[in-house]
C-alpha atoms as a PDB file:
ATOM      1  CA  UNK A   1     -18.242  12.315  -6.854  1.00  0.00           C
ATOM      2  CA  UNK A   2     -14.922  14.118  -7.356  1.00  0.00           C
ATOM      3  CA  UNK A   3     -11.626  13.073  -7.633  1.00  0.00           C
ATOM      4  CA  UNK A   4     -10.688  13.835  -4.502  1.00  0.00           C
ATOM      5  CA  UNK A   5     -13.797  12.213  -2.548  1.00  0.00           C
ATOM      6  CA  UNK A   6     -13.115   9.059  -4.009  1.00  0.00           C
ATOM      7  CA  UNK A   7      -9.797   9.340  -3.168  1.00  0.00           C
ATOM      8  CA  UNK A   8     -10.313  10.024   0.385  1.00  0.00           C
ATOM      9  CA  UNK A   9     -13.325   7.521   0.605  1.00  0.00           C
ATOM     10  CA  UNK A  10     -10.712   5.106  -1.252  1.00  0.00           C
ATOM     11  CA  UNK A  11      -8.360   5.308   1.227  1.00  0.00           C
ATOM     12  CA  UNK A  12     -10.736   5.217   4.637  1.00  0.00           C
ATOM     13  CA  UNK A  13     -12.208   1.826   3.159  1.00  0.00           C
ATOM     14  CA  UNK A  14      -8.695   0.579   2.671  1.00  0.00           C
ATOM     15  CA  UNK A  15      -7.746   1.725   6.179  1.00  0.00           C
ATOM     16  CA  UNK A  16     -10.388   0.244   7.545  1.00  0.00           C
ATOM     17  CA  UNK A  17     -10.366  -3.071   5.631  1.00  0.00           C
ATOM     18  CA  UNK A  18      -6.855  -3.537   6.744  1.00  0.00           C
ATOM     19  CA  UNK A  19      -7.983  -2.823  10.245  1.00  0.00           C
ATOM     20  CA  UNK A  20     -10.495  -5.789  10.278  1.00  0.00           C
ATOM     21  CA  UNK A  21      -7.560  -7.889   8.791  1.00  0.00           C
ATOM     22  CA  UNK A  22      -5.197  -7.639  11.905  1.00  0.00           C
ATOM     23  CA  UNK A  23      -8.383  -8.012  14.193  1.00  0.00           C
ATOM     24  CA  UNK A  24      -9.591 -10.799  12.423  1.00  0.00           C
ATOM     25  CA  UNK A  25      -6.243 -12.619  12.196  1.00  0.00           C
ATOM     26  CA  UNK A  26      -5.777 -11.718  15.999  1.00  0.00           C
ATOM     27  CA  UNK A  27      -9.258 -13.529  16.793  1.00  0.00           C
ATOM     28  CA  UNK A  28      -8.908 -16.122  14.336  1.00  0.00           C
ATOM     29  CA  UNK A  29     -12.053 -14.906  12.590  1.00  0.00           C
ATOM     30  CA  UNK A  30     -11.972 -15.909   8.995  1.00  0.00           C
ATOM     31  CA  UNK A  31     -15.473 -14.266   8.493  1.00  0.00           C
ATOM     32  CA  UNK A  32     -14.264 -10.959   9.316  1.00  0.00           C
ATOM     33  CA  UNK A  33     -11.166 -11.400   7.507  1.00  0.00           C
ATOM     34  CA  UNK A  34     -13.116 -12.081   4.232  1.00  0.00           C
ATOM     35  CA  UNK A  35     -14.715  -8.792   5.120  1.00  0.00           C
ATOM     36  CA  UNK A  36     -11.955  -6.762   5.190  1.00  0.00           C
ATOM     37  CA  UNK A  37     -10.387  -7.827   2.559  1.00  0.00           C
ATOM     38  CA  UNK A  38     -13.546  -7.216   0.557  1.00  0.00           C
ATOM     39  CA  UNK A  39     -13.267  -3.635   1.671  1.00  0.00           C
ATOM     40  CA  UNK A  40      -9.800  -3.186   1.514  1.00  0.00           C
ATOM     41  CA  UNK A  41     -10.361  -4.032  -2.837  1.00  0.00           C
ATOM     42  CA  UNK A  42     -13.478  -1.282  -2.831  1.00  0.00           C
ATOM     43  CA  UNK A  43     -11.223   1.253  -1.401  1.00  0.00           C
ATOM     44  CA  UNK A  44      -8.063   0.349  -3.998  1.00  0.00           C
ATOM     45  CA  UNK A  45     -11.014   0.852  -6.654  1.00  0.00           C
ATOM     46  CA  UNK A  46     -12.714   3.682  -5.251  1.00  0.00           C
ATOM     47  CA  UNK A  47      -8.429   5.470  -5.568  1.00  0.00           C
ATOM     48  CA  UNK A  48      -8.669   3.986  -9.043  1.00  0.00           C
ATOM     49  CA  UNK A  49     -11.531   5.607 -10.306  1.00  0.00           C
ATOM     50  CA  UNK A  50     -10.635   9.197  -8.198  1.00  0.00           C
ATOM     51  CA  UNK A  51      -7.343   8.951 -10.056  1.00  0.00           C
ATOM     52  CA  UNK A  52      -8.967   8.147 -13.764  1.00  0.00           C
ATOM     53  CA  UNK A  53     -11.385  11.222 -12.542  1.00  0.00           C
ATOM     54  CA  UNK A  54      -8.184  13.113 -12.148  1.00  0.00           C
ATOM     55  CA  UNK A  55      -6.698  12.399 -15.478  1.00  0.00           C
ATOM     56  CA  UNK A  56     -10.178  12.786 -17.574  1.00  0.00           C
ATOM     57  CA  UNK A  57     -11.728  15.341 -15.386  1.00  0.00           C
ATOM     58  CA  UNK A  58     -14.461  14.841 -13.251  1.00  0.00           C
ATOM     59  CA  UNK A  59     -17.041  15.213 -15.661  1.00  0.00           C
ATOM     60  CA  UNK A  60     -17.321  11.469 -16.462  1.00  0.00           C
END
């Protein structure tokens, strides 16, 4: 993938995790909570390694 789809894909996952958060804290649902915080750290990685793409090119 290139820098910018993991970028992108970075932030929809981190979107979405948050998204699960608020519903999960709103239903009291620590299960779903757990979940979105899972997500919400694989889309701060999935920026990560989009922006180390960036810097080394994306032929790593």
């Amino acid at each position: 993938m290139g820098e910018l789809t993991d970028k992108i894909k970075g932030n929809t996952n981190e979107a979405i995790g948050k998204g699960k958060q608020g519903v999960a804290d709103a239903t009291n649902n620590a299960s779903l909570d757990a979940e979105g915080k899972k997500q919400e750290a694989k889309g701060k990685a999935q920026q990560f390694e989009g922006e180390v793409k960036g810097k080394l090119g994306d032929d790593i």
